[in-house]
Protein backbone atom coordinates (compact mmCIF):
# COMPACT_ATOMS: atom_id res chain seq x y z
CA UNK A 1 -9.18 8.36 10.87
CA UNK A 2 -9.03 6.22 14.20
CA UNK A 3 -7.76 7.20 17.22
CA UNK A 4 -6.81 4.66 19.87
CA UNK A 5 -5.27 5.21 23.21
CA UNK A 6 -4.16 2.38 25.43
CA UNK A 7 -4.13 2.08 29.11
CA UNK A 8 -4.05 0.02 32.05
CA UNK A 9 0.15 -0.75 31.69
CA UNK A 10 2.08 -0.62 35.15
CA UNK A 11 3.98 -2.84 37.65
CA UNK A 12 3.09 -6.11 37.85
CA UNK A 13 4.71 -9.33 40.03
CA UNK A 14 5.46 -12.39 38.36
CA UNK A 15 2.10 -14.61 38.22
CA UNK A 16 0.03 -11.81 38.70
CA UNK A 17 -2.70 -10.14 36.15
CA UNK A 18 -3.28 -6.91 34.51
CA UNK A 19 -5.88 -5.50 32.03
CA UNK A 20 -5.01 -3.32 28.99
CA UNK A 21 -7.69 -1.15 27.26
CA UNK A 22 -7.92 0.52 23.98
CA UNK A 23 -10.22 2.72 23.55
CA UNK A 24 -11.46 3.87 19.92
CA UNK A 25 -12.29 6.83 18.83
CA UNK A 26 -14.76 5.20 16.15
CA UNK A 27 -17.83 3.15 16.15
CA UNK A 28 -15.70 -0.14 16.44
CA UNK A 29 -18.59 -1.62 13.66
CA UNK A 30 -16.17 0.34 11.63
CA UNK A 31 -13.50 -1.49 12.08
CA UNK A 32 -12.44 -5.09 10.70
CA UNK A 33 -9.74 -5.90 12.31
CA UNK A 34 -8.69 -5.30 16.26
CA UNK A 35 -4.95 -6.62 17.69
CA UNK A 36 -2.62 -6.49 20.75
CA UNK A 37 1.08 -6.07 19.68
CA UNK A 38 4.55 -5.86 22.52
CA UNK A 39 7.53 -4.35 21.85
CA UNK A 40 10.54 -5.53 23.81
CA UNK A 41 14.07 -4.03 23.87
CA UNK A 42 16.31 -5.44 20.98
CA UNK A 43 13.05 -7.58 19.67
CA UNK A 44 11.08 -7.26 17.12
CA UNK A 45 7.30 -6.31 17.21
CA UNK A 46 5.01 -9.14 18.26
CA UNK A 47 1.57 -9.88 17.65
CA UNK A 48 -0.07 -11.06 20.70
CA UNK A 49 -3.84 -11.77 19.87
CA UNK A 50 -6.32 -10.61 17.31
CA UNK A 51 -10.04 -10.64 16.89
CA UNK A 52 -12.06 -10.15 13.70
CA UNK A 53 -15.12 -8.49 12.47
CA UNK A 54 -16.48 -11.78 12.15
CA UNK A 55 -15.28 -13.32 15.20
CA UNK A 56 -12.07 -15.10 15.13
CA UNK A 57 -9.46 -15.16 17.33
CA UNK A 58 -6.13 -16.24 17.30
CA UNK A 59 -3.04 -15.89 20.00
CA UNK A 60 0.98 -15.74 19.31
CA UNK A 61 2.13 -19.45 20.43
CA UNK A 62 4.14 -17.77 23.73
CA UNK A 63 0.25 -16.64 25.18
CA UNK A 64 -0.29 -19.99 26.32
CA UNK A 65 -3.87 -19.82 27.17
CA UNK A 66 -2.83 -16.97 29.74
CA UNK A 67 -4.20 -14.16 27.82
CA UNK A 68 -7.68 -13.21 26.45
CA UNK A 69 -9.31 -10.31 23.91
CA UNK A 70 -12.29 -9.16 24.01
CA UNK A 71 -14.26 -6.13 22.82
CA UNK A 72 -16.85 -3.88 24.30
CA UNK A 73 -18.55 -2.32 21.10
CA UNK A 74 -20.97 -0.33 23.34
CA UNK A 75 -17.79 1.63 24.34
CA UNK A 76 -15.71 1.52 21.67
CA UNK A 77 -13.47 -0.41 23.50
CA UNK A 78 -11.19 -3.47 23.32
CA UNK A 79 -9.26 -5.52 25.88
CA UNK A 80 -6.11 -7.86 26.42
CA UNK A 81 -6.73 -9.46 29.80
CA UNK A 82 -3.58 -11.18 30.67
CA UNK A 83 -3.09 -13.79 33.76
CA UNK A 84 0.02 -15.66 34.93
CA UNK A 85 2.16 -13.39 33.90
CA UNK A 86 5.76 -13.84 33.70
CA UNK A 87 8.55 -11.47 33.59
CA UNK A 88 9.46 -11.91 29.39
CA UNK A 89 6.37 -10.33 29.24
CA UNK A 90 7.16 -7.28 30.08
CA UNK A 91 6.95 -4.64 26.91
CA UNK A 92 5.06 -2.02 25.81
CA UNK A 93 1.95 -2.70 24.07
CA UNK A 94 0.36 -1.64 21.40
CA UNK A 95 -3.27 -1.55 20.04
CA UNK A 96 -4.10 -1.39 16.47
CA UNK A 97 -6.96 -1.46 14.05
CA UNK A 98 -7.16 -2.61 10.94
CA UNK A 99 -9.83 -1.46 8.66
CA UNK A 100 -10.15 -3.12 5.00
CA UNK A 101 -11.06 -0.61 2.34
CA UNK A 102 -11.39 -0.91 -1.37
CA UNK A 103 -8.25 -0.64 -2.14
CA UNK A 104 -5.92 -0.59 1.02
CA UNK A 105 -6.12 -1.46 4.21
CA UNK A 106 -5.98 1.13 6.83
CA UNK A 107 -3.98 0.53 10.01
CA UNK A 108 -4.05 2.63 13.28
CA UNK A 109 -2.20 2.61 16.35
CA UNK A 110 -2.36 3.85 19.78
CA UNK A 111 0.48 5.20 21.86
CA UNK A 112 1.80 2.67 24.00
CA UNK A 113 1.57 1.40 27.12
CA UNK A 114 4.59 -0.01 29.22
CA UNK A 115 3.70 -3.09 31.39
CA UNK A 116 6.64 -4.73 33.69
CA UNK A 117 6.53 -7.50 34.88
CA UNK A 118 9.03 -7.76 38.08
CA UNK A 119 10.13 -11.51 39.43
């Protein structure tokens, strides 16, 4: 079982930049796959960027080069560090964690954490 908690959400102006963490609760060796998700009202769930065990990344198309994850495995810890930001990005986001087992994969998801972006 993986616990994740989020943090770093809050007020931010248009063209400004904010950092979300996501901390783990498990050695993130453990874990195979780590992801940023936003929710917006009336919109689905969105993938925003991903990283793999092995090392790849990949970003939604509406990122633009603004945004950037990265992971701390010393501290169990991944990022989304986010620049330019625009007010459609406001949302909450979401951690998760994928881990692959033998038969299913295991997914895991933190709380939430609500980041608006004012113009």
């Amino acid at each position: 079982q993986v616990h994740l908690a989020e943090s770093g959400g809050g007020l931010v102006q248009a063209g400004g930049s904010a950092t979300l963490s996501c901390v783990s609760s498990e050695n993130m060796f453990e874990i195979d796959d780590l992801k940023w998700y936003r929710q917006s009202p009336g919109l689905e769930r969105a993938l925003v960027a991903a990283t793999t065990r092995a090392g790849t990344i990949k970003y939604a198309d509406f990122v633009e080069g603004r945004f950037t994850i990265s992971r701390d495995n010393a501290k169990n810890t991944f990022y989304l560090h986010m620049n330019s930001l625009k007010p459609e990005d406001t949302a909450v986001y979401l951690c998760n964690a994928v881990v692959i087992g033998r038969n299913t994969d295991y997914d895991y998801w933190g709380q939430g954490t609500q980041l608006t972006v004012s113009s």
